[in-house]
C-alpha atoms as a PDB file:
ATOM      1  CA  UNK A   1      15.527-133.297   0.466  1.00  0.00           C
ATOM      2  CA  UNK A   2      14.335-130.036   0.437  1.00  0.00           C
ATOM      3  CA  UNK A   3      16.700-129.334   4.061  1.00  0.00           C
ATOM      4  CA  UNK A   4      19.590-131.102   1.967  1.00  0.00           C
ATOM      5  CA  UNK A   5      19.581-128.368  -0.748  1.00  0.00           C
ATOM      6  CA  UNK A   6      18.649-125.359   2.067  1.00  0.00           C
ATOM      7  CA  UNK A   7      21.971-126.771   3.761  1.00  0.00           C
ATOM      8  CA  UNK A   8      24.078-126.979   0.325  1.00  0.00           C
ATOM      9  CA  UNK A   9      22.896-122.755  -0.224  1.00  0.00           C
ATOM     10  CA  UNK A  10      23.938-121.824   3.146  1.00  0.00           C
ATOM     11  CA  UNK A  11      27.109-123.816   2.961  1.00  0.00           C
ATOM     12  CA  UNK A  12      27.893-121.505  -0.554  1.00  0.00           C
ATOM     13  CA  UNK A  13      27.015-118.056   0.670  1.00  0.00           C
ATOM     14  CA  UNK A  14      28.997-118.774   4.137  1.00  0.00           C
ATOM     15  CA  UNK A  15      31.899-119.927   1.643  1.00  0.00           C
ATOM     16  CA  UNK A  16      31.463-116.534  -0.593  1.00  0.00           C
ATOM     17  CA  UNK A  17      31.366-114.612   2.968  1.00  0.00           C
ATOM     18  CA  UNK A  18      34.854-116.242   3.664  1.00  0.00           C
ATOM     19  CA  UNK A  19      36.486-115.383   0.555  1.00  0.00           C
ATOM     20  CA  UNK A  20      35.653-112.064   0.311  1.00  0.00           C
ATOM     21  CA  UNK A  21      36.275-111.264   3.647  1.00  0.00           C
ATOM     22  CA  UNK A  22      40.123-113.356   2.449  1.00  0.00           C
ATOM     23  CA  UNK A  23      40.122-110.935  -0.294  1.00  0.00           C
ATOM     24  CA  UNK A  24      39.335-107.951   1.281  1.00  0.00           C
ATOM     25  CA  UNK A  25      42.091-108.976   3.734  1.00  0.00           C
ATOM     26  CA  UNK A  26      44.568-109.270   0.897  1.00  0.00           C
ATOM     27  CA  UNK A  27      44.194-105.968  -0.651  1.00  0.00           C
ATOM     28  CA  UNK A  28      44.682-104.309   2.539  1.00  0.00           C
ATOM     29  CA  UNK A  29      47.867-106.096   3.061  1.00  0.00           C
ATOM     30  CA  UNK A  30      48.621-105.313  -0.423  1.00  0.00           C
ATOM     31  CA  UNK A  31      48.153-101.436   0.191  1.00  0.00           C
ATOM     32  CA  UNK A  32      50.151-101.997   3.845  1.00  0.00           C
ATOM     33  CA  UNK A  33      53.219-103.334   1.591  1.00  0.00           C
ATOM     34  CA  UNK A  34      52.444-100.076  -1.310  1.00  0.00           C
ATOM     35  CA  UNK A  35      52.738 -97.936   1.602  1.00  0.00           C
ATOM     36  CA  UNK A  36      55.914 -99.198   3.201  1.00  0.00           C
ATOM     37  CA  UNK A  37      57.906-100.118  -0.072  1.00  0.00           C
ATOM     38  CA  UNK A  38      61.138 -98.857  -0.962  1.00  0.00           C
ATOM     39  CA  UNK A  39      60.802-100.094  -4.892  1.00  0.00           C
ATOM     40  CA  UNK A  40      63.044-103.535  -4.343  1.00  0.00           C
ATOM     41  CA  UNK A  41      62.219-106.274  -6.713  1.00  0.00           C
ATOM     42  CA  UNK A  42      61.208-108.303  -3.402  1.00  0.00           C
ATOM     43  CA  UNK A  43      58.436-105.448  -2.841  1.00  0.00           C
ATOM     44  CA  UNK A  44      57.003-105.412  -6.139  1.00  0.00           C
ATOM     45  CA  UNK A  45      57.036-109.318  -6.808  1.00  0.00           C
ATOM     46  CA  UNK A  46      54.949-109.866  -3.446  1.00  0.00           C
ATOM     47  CA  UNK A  47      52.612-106.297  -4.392  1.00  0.00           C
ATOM     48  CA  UNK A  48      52.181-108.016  -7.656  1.00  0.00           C
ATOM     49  CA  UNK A  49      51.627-111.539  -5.628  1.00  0.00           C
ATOM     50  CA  UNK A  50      49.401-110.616  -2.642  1.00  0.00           C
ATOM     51  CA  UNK A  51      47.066-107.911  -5.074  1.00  0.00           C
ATOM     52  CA  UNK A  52      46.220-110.252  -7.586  1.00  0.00           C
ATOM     53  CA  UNK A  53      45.290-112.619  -5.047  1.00  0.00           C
ATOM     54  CA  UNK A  54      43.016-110.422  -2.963  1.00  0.00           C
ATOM     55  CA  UNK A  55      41.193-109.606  -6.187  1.00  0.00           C
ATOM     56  CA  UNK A  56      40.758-113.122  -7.828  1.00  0.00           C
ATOM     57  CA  UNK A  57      39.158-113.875  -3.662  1.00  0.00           C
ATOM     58  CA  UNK A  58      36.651-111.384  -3.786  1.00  0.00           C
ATOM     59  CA  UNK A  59      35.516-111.163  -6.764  1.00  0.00           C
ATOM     60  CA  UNK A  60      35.049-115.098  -6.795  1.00  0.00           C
ATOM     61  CA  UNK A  61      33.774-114.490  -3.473  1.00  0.00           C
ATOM     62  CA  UNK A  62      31.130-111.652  -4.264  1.00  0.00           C
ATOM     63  CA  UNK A  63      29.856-113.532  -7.225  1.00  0.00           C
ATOM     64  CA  UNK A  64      29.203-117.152  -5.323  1.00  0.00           C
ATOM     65  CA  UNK A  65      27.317-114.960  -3.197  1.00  0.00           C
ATOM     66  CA  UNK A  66      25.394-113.186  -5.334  1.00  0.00           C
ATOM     67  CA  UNK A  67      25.020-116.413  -7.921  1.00  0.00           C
ATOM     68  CA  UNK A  68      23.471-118.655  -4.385  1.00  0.00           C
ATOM     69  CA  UNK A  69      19.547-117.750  -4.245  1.00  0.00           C
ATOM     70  CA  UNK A  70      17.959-117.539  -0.729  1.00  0.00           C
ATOM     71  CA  UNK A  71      15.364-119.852  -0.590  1.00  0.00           C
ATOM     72  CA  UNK A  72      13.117-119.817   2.793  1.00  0.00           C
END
């Protein structure tokens, strides 16, 4: 049982890896598109879009990993 729950913790923190790495990955798209944008509607919509995104995947990502307790 005690492997079980071991399993279910490592399964959570590699999940909280992967979407913080997704969200870290979205805000640097988001600042690729700030960079390049010529202030169409299209630009800001998928700024808007692709930067709330990135933050609502790491922050949900750096709290399941700091919320998941290592247990060895």
């Amino acid at each position: 049982m005690k492997t079980l729950n071991q399993n279910i913790m490592n399964l959570k923190r590699f999940f909280g890896g992967l979407l913080t790495i997704l969200g870290i990955v979205g805000l640097i798209y988001t600042a690729v598109i700030f960079a390049g944008t010529s202030g169409e509607t299209r630009d800001i919509k998928s700024l808007i879009i692709y930067g709330i995104l990135g933050i609502v995947f790491f922050m949900s990502g750096i709290s399941l990993v700091r919320a998941t307790k290592d247990e060895a």
